[in-house]
Protein backbone atom coordinates (compact mmCIF):
# COMPACT_ATOMS: atom_id res chain seq x y z
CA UNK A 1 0.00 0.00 0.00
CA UNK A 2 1.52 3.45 -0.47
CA UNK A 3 2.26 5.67 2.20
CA UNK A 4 -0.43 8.44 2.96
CA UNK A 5 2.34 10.46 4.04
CA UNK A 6 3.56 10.93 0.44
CA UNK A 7 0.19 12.14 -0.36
CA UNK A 8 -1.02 15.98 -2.17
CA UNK A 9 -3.46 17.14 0.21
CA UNK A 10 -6.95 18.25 -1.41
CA UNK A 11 -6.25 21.80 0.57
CA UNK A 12 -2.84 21.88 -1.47
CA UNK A 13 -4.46 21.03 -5.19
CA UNK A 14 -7.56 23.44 -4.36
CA UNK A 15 -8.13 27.24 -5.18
CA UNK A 16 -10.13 28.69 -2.70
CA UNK A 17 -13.73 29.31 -2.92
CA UNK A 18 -14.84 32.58 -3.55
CA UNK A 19 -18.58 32.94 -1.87
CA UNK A 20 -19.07 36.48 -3.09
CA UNK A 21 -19.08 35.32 -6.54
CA UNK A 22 -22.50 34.11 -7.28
CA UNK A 23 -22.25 34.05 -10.77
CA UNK A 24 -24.24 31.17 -12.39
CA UNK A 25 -21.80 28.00 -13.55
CA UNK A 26 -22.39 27.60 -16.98
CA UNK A 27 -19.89 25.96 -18.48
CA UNK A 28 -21.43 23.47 -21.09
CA UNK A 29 -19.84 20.13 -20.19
CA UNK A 30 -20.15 16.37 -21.15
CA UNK A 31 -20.73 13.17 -19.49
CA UNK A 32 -19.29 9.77 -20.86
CA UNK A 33 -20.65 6.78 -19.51
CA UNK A 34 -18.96 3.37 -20.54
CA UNK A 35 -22.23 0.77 -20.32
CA UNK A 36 -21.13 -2.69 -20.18
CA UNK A 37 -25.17 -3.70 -20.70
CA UNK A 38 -28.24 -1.27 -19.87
CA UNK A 39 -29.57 -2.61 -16.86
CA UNK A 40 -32.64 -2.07 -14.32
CA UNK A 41 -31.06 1.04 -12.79
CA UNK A 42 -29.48 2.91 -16.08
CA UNK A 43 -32.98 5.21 -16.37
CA UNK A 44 -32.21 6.48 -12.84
CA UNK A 45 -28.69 7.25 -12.76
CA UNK A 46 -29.23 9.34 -16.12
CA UNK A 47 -32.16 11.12 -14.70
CA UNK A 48 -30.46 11.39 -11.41
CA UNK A 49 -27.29 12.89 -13.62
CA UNK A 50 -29.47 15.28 -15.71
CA UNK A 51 -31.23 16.36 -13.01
CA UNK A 52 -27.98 17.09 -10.93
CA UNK A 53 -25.44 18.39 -12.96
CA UNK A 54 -27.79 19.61 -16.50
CA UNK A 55 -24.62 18.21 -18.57
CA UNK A 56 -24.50 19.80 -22.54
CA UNK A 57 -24.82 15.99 -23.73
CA UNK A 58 -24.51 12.27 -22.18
CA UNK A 59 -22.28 10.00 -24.39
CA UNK A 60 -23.22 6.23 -23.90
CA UNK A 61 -20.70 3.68 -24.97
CA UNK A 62 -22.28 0.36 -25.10
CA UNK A 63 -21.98 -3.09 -27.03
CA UNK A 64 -24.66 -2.88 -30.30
CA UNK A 65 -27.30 -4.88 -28.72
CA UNK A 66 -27.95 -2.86 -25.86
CA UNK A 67 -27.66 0.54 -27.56
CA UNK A 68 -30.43 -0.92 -30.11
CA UNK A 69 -32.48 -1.23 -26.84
CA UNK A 70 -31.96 2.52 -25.47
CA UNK A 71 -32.57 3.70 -29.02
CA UNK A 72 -35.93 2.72 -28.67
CA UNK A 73 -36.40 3.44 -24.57
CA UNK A 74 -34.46 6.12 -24.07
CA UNK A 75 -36.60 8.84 -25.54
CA UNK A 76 -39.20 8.31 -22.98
CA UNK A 77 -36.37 9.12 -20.22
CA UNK A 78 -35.95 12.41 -18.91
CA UNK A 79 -32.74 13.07 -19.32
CA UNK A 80 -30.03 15.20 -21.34
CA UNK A 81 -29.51 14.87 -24.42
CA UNK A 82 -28.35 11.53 -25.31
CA UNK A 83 -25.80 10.36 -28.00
CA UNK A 84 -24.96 5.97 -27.95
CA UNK A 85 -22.01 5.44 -29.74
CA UNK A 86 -21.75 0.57 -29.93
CA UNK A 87 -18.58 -0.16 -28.24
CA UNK A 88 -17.28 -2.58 -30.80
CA UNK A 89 -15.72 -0.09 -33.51
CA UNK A 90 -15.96 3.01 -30.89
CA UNK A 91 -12.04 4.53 -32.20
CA UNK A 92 -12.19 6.36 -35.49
CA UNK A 93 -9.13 3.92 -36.91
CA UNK A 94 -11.17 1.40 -38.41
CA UNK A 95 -7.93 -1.06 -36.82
CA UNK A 96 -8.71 -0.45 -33.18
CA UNK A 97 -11.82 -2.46 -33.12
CA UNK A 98 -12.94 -3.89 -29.79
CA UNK A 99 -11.80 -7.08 -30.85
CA UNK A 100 -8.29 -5.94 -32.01
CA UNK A 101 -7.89 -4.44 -28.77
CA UNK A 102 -8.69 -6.87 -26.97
CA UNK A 103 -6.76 -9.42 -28.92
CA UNK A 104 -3.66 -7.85 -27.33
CA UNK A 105 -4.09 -9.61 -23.78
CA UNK A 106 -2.12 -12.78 -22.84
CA UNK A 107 -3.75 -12.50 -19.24
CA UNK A 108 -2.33 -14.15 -16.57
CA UNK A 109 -4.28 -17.43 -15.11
CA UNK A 110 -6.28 -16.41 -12.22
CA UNK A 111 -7.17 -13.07 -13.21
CA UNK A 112 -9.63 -11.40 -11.71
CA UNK A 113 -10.64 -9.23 -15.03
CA UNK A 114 -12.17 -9.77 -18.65
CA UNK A 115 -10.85 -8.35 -21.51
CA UNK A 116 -13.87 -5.88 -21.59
CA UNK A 117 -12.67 -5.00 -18.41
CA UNK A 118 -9.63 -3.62 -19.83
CA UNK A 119 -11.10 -2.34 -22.69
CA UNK A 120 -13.64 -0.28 -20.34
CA UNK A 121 -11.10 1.88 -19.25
CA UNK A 122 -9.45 2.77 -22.63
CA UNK A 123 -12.96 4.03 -23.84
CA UNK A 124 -12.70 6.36 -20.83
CA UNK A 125 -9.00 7.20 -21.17
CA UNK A 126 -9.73 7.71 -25.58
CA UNK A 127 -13.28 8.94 -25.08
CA UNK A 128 -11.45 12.06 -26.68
CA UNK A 129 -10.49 10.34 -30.10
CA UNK A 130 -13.98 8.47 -30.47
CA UNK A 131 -16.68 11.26 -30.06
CA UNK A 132 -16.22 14.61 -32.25
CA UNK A 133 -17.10 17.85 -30.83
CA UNK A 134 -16.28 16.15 -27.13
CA UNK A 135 -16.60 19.68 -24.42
CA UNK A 136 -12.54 19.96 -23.65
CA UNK A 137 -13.64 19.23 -19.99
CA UNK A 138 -15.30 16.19 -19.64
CA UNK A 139 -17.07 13.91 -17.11
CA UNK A 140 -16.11 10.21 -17.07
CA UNK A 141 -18.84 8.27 -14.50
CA UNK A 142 -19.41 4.64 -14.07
CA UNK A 143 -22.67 3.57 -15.16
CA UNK A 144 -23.41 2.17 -11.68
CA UNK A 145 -23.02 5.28 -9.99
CA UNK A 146 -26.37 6.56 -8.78
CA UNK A 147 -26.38 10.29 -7.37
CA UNK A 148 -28.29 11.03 -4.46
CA UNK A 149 -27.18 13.87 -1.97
CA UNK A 150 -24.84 14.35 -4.49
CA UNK A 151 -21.44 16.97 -4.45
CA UNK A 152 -20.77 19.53 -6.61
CA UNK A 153 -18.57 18.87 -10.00
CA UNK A 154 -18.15 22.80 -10.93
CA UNK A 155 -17.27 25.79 -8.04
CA UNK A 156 -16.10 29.17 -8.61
CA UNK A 157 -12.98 29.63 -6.57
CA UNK A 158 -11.02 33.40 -6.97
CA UNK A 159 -9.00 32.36 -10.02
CA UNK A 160 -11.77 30.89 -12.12
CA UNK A 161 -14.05 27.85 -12.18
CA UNK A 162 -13.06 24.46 -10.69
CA UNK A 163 -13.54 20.91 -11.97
CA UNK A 164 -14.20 19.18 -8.87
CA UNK A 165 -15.16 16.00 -8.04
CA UNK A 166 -15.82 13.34 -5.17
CA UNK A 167 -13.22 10.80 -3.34
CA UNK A 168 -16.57 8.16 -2.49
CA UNK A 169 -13.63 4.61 -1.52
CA UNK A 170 -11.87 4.57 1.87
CA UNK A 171 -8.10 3.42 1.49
CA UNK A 172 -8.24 1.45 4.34
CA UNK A 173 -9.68 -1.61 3.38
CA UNK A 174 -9.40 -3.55 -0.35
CA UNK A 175 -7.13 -5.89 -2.37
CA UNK A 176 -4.04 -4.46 -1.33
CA UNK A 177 -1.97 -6.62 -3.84
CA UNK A 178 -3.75 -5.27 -7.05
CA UNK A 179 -3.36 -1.39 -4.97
CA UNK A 180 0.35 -2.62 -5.17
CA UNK A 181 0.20 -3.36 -9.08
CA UNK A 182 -1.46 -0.03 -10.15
CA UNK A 183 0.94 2.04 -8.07
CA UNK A 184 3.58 -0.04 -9.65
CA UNK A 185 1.99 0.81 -13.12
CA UNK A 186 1.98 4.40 -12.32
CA UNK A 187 5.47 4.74 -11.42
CA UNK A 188 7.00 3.10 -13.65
CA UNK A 189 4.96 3.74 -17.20
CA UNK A 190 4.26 7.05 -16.55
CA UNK A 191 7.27 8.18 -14.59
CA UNK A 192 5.66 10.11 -11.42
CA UNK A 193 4.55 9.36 -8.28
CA UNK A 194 0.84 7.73 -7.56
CA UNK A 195 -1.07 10.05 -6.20
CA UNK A 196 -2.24 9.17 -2.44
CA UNK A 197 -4.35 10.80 -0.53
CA UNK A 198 -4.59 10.13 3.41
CA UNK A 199 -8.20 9.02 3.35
CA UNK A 200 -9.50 8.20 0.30
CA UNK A 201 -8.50 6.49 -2.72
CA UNK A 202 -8.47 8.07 -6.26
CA UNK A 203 -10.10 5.86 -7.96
CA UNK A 204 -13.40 7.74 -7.75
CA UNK A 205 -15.94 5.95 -10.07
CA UNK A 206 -16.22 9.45 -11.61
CA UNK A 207 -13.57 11.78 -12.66
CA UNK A 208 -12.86 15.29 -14.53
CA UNK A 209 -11.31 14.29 -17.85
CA UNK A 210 -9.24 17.07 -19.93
CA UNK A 211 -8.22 16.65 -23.38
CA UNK A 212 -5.11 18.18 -23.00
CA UNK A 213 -3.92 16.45 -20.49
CA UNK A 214 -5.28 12.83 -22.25
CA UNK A 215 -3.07 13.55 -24.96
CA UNK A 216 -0.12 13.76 -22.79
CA UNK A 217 -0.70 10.92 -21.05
CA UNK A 218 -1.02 9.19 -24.52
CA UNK A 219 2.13 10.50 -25.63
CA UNK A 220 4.09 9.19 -22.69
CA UNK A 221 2.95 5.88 -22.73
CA UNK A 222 4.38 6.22 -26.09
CA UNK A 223 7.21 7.36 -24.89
CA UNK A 224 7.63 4.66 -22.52
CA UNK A 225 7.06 2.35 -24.87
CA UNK A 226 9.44 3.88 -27.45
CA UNK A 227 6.87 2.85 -29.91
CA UNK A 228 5.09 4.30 -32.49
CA UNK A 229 2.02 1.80 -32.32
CA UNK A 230 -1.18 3.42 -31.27
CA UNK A 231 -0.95 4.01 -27.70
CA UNK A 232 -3.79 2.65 -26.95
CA UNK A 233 -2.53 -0.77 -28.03
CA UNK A 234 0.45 -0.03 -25.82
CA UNK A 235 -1.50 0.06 -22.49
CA UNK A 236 -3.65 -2.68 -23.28
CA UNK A 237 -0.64 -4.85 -24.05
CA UNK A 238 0.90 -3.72 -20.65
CA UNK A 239 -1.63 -5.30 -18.18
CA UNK A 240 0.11 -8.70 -19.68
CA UNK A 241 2.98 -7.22 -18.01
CA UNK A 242 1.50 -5.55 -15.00
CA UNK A 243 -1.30 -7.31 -14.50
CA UNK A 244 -4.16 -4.42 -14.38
CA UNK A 245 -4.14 -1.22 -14.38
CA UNK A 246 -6.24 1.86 -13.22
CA UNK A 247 -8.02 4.66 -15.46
CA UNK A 248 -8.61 6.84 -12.56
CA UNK A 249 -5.69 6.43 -10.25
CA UNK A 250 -3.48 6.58 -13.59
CA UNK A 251 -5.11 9.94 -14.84
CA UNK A 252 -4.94 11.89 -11.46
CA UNK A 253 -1.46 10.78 -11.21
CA UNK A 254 -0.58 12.24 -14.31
CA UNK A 255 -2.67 15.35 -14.16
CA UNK A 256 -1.05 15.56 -10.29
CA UNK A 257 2.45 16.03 -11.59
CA UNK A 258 1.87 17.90 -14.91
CA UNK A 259 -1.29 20.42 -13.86
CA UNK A 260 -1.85 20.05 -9.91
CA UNK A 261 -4.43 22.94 -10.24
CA UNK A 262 -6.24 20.50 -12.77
CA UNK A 263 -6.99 17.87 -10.03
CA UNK A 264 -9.47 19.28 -7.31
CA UNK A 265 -11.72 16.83 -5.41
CA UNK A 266 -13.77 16.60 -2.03
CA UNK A 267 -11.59 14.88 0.73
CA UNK A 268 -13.63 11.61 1.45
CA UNK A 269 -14.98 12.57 4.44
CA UNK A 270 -17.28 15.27 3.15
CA UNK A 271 -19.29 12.30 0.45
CA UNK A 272 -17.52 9.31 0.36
CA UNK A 273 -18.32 8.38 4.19
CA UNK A 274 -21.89 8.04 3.50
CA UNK A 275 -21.58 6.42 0.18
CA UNK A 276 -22.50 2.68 -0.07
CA UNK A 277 -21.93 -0.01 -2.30
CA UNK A 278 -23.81 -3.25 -3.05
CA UNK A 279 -24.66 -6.25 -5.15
CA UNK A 280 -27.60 -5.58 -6.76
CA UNK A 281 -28.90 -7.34 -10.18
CA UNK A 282 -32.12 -6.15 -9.82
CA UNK A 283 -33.33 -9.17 -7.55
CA UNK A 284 -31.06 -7.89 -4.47
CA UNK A 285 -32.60 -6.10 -1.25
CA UNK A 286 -32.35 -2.90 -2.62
CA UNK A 287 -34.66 -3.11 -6.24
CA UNK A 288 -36.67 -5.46 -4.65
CA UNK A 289 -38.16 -3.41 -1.92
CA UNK A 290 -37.98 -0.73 -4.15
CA UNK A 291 -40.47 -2.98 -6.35
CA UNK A 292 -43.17 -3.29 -3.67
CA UNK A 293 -42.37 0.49 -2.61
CA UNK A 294 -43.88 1.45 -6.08
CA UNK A 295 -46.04 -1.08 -6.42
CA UNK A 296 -47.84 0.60 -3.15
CA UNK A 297 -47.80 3.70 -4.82
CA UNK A 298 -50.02 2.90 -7.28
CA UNK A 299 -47.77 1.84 -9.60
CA UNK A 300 -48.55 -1.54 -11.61
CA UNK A 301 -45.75 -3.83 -10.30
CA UNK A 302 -46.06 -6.47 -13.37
CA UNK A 303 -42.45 -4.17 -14.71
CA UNK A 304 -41.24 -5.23 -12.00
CA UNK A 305 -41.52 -9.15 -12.82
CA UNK A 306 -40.42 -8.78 -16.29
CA UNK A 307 -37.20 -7.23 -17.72
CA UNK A 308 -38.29 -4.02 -18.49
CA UNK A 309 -38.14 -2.77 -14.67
CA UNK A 310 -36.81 0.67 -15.19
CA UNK A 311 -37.46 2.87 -12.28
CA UNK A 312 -37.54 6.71 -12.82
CA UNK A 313 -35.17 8.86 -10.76
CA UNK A 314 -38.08 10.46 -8.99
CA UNK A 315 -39.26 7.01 -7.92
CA UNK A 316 -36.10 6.02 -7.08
CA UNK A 317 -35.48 9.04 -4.94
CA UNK A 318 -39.16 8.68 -3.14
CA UNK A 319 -38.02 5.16 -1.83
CA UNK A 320 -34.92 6.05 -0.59
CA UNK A 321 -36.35 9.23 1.25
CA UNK A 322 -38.86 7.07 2.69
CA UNK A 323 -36.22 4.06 3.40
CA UNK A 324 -33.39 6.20 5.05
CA UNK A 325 -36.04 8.59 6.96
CA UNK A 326 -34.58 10.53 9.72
CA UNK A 327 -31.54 8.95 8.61
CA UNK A 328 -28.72 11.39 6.33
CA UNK A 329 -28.89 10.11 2.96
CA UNK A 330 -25.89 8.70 0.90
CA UNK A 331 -24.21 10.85 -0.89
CA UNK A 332 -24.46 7.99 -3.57
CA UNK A 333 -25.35 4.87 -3.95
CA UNK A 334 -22.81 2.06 -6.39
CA UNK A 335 -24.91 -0.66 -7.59
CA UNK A 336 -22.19 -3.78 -8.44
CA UNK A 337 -23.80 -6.39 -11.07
CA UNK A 338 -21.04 -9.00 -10.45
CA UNK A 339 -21.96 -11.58 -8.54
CA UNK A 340 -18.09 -12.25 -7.50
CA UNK A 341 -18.88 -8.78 -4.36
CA UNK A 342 -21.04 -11.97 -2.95
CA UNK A 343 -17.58 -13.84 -2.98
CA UNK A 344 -15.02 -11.78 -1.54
CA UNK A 345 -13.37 -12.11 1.30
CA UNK A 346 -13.85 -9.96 4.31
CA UNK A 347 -10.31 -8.15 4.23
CA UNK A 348 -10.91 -7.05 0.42
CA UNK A 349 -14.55 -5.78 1.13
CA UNK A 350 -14.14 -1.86 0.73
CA UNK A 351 -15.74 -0.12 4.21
CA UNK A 352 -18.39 1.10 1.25
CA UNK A 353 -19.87 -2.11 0.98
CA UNK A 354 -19.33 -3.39 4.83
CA UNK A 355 -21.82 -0.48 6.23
CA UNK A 356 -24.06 -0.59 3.68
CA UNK A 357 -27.95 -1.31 4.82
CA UNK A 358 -28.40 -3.11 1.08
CA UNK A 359 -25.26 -5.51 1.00
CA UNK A 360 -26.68 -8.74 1.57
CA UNK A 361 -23.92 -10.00 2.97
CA UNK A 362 -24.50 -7.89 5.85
CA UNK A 363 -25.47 -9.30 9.17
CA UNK A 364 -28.20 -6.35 9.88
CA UNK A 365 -29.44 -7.04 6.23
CA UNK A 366 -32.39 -9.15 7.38
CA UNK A 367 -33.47 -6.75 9.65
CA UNK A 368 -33.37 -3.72 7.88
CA UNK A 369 -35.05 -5.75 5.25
CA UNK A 370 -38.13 -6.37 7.62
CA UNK A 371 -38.28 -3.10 8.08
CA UNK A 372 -38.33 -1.73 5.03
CA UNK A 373 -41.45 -3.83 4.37
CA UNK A 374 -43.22 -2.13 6.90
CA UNK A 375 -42.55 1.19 4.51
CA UNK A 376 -44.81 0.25 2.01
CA UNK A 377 -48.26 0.68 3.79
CA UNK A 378 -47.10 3.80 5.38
CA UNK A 379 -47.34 5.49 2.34
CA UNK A 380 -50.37 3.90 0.73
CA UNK A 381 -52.97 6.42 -1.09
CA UNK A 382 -50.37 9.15 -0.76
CA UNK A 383 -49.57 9.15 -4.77
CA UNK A 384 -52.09 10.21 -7.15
């Protein structure tokens, strides 16, 4: 694990907030959202994006068969503008197909990750080269990700606007072998230090991407490399080396040592200690009481039963108001689809997913289970 006492503080990287400037934040901005396959909660954390952070567009990258399916659903979302772009030939260079790509890895027996795993994170890292007209600044979140008392991603500070965004994983708890292999990654392809900070990891499930800075980072890897192959066939190649790598971790490292005023973010302990994390398919604790929440309110609950279960972000938010009551709310809420966070062992469960009231894993589970059950006919005949 690296030592938090190499680490930039977030006071050090941040300009200071300016409160008597109370000039609307208007810069137009982008989200890009890498979508492995649209699931029950997609509709809610684009709403819940939309209606947080009114982005300028929200890029989907997804395999064809899915995006088919939010061609024809999506329209009935509210949401901002959306653009799906099929994963498979994503890159403009009709050679650095999905498939090509992917073709690179030799992974080592055992691994933990799929190819598309890999791949994931070079559609965030070359989001850039794929989409034309991309805003400069751009917001890479994990399709997972659900907002809910959510943080702010632009602040005016005395010099200008900020690009800020939320550390949401303690650094306490985790795989600390694979922690070991992305530092090592980081240090050694890119030349600088990994970026630590003494609470929170960086690898934030959302991040503030610049173009600028992308490029660089391409052109070092290149560098590194001492190759003139596209470098995006470079890193991919290098987890056969390394093992894994990082998008997130690898990006603020960079951005850290070439553009520190680039890379502001919330310490952890203002969102990321309320955050939780969870398995959840859509037949886990949460989606399911969220099924008989709406089917209370009025709401026919056959969706529920079939695959189109696609809660709005208003519904979504009126079950977790009513499930948390007097309680704070999460700052956001990480649904995991894999059902390997059922397998892990205790030592690598992040403190994200050990507190949360949805992990079913959890020994208070069952409880808080029964009594969320007992929500649903408190709020009978209250919807119209």
């Amino acid at each position: 694990m690296l030592d938090p006492s190499s680490s930039h503080s977030t006071e050090s990287l941040a300009q200071p907030l300016d409160e008597s400037l109370d000039e609307p934040l208007n810069e137009p901005f982008d989200i890009v959202i890498p979508l492995y396959c649209a699931g029950w909660n997609t509709q809610a954390v684009l709403e819940g994006l939309t209606h947080h952070y009114q982005p300028r567009t929200i890029h989907l990258i997804t395999p064809a068969p899915s995006a088919a399916m939010l061609e024809s659903r999506c329209p009935n979302w509210q949401t901002a503008p959306l653009k799906i772009h099929p994963e498979e030939h994503f890159f403009p260079d009709a050679e650095l197909t999905k498939a090509s790509l992917c073709a690179e890895l030799n992974l080592e027996q055992g691994s933990l990750y799929s190819p598309g795993w890999f791949y994931q994170q070079l559609l965030k890292l070359g989001a850039h080269e794929g989409i034309p007209g991309l805003s400069e600044w751009f917001v890479v979140w994990d399709s997972d990700l659900l907002p809910v008392a959510a943080w702010p991603l632009l602040e005016r500070g005395r010099e200008g606007l900020r690009h800020t965004f939320a550390l949401l994983q303690d650094n306490r708890y985790g795989n600390g072998a694979i922690v070991s292999r992305w530092g090592h990654w980081i240090s050694t392809i890119l030349g600088v230090e990994a970026i630590a900070d003494p609470q929170g990891t960086l690898i934030s499930h959302h991040m503030w991407f610049k173009q600028s800075h992308l490029q660089s980072f391409a052109a070092q890897i290149n560098r590194y490399f001492d190759s003139e192959d596209h470098w995006l066939r470079l890193m991919m190649r290098s987890a056969n080396t390394f093992g894994t790598y990082g998008e997130y971790w690898c990006y603020a490292s960079w951005v850290a040592a070439q553009a520190p005023a680039d890379l502001v973010y919330h310490p952890y302990g203002k969102y990321g200690a309320t955050t939780e994390r969870f398995f959840d398919d859509g037949t886990a604790l949460f989606s399911t009481a969220l099924g008989q929440f709406l089917q209370t309110q009025h709401r026919s609950h056959e969706a529920a039963q079939r695959d189109e279960f696609s809660p709005s972000y208003a519904e979504v938010m009126a079950f977790i108001q009513a499930a948390y009551g007097q309680d704070p709310l999460p700052s956001s809420l990480s649904f995991e689809s894999s059902p390997r966070h059922l397998k892990k062992a205790l030592e690598s469960t992040h403190i994200e997913e050990r507190r949360s009231r949805w992990n079913p894993r959890n020994a208070s589970a069952a409880t808080g289970f029964a009594k969320l059950r007992r929500i649903a006919p408190a709020h009978q005949g209250k919807s119209s």
